[in-house]
C-alpha atoms as a PDB file:
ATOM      1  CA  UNK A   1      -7.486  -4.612-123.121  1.00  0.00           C
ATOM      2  CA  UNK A   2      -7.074  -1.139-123.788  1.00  0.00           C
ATOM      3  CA  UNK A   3     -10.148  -0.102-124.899  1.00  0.00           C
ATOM      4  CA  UNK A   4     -11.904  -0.167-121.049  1.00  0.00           C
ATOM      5  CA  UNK A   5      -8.731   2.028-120.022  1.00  0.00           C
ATOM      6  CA  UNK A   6      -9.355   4.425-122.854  1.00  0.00           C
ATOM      7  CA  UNK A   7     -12.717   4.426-122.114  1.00  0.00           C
ATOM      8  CA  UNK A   8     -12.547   5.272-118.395  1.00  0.00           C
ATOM      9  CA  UNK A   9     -10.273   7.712-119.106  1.00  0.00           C
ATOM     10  CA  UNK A  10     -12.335   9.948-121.713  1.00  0.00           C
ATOM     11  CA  UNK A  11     -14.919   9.714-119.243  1.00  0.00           C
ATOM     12  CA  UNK A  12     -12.790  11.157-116.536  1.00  0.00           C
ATOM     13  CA  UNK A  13     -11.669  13.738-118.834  1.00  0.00           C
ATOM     14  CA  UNK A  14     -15.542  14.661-119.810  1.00  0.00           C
ATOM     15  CA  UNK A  15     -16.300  14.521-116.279  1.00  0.00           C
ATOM     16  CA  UNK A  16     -13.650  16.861-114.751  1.00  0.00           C
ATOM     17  CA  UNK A  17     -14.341  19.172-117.809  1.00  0.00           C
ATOM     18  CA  UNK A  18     -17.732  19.762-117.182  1.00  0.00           C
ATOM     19  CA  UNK A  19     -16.769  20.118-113.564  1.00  0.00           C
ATOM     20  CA  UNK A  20     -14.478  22.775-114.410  1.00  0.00           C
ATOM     21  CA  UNK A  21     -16.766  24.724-116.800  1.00  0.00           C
ATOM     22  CA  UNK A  22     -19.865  24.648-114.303  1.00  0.00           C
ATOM     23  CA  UNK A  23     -17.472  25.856-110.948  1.00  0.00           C
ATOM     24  CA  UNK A  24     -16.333  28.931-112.731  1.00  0.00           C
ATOM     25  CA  UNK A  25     -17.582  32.535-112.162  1.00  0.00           C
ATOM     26  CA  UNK A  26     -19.994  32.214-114.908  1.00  0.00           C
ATOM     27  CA  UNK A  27     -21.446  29.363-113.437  1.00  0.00           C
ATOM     28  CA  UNK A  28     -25.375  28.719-113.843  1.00  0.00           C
ATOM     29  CA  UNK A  29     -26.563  30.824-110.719  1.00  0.00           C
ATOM     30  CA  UNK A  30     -24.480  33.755-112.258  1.00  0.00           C
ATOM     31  CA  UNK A  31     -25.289  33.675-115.599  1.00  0.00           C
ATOM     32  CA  UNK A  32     -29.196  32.873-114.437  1.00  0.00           C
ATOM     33  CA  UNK A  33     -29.221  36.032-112.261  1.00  0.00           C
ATOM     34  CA  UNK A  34     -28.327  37.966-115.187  1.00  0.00           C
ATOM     35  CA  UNK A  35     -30.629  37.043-117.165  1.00  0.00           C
ATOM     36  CA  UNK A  36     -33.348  37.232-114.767  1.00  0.00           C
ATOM     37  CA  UNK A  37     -35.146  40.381-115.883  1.00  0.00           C
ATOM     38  CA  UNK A  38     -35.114  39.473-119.460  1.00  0.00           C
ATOM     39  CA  UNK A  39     -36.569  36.174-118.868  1.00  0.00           C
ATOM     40  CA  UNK A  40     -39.597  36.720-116.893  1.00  0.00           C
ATOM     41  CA  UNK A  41     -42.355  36.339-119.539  1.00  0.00           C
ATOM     42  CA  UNK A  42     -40.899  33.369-121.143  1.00  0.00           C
ATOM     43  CA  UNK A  43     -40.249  31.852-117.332  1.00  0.00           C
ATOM     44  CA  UNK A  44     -44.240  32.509-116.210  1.00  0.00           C
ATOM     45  CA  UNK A  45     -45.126  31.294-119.552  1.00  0.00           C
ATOM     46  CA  UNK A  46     -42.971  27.706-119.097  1.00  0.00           C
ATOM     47  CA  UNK A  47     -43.923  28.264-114.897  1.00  0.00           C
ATOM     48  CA  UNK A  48     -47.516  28.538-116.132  1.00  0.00           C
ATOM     49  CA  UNK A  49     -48.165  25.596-118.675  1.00  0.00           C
ATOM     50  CA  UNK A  50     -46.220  23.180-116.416  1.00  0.00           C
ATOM     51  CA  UNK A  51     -48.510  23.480-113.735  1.00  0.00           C
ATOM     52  CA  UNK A  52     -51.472  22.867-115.940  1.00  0.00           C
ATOM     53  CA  UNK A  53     -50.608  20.264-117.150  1.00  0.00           C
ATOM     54  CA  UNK A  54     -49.686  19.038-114.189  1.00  0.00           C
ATOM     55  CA  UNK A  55     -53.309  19.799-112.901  1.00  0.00           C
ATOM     56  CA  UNK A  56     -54.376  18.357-116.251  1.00  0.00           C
ATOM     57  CA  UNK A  57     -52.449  14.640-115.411  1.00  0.00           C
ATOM     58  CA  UNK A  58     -53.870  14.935-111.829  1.00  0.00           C
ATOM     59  CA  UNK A  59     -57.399  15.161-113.015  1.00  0.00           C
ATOM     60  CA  UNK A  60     -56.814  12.299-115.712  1.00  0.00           C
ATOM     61  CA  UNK A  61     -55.382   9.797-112.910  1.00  0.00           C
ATOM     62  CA  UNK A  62     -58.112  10.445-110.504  1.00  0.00           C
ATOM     63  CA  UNK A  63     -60.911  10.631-112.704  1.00  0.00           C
ATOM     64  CA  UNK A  64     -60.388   8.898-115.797  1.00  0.00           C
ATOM     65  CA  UNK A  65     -61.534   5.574-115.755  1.00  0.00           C
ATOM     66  CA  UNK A  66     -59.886   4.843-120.034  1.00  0.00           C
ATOM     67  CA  UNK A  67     -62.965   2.635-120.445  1.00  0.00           C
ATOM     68  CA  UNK A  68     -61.648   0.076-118.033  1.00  0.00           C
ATOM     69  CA  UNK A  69     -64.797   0.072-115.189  1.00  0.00           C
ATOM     70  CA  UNK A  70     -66.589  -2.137-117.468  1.00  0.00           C
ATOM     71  CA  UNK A  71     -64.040  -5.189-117.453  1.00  0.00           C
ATOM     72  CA  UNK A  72     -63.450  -5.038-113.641  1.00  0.00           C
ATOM     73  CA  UNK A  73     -66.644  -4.182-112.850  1.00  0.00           C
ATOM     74  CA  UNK A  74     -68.502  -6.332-115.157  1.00  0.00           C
ATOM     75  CA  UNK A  75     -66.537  -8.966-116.510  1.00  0.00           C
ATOM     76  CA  UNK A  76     -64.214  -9.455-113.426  1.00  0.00           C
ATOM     77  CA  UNK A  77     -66.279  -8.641-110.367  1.00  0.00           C
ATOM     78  CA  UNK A  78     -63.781  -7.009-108.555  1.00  0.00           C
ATOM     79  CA  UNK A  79     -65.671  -5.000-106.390  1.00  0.00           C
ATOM     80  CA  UNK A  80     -67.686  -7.768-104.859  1.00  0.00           C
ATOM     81  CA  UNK A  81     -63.962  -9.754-104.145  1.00  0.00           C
ATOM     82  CA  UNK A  82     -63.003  -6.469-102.111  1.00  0.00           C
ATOM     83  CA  UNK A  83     -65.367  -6.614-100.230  1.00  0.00           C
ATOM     84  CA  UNK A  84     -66.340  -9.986 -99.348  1.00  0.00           C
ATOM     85  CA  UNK A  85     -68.846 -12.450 -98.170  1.00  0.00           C
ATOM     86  CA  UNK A  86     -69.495 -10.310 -94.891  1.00  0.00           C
ATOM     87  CA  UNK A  87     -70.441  -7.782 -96.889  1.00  0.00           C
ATOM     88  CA  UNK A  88     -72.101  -9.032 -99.805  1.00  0.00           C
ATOM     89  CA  UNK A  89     -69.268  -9.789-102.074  1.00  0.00           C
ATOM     90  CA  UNK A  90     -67.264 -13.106-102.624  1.00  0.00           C
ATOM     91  CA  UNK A  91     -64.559 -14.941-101.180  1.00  0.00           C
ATOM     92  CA  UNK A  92     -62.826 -13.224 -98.073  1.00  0.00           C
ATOM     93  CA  UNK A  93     -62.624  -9.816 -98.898  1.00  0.00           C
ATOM     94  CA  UNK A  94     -59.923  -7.136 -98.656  1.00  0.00           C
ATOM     95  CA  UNK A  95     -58.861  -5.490 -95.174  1.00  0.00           C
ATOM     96  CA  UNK A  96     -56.966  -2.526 -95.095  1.00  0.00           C
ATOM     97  CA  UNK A  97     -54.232  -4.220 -93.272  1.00  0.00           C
ATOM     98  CA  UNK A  98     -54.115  -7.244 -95.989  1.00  0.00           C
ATOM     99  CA  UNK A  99     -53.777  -4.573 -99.088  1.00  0.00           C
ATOM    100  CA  UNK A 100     -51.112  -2.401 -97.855  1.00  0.00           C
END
């Protein structure tokens, strides 16, 4: 039984002293104003790779297909489902309104 009490109240200790250390007058903005000057390669540099890869995921989601066209192309027929008898598909087809 006193375990969960122990436990809660280490974590309200580790709570209100991380509290304490970040509302001080070194706090982050502080300390990262400071430093500001020093840091401006290394920042670009980080700034810069993150948004190419970013760019780099982008590209791979929109345009990458991992090999997987064949099975729901092929195999599966999924484009003629979509878009249906009236079309020259299968079954029903897909609406906007009935894929949202």
């Amino acid at each position: 039984m006193r375990r969960p009490a122990t436990f809660a109240f280490l974590v309200a200790v580790t709570i209100c002293a991380n509290v304490a250390c970040d509302a001080g007058p070194g706090s982050a903005e502080s300390r990262r104003g400071a430093t500001a000057g020093a840091d401006d390669g290394h920042e670009r540099t980080i700034r810069d790779s993150a948004t190419r890869m970013l760019e780099e995921g982008r590209t791979i989601f929109r345009y990458d297909t991992f090999g997987d066209e064949t099975f729901w192309g092929d195999t599966l027929h999924l484009h003629r489902a979509i878009a249906g008898e009236k079309l020259g598909g299968v079954g029903p087809g897909v609406s906007p309104p009935s894929s949202a």
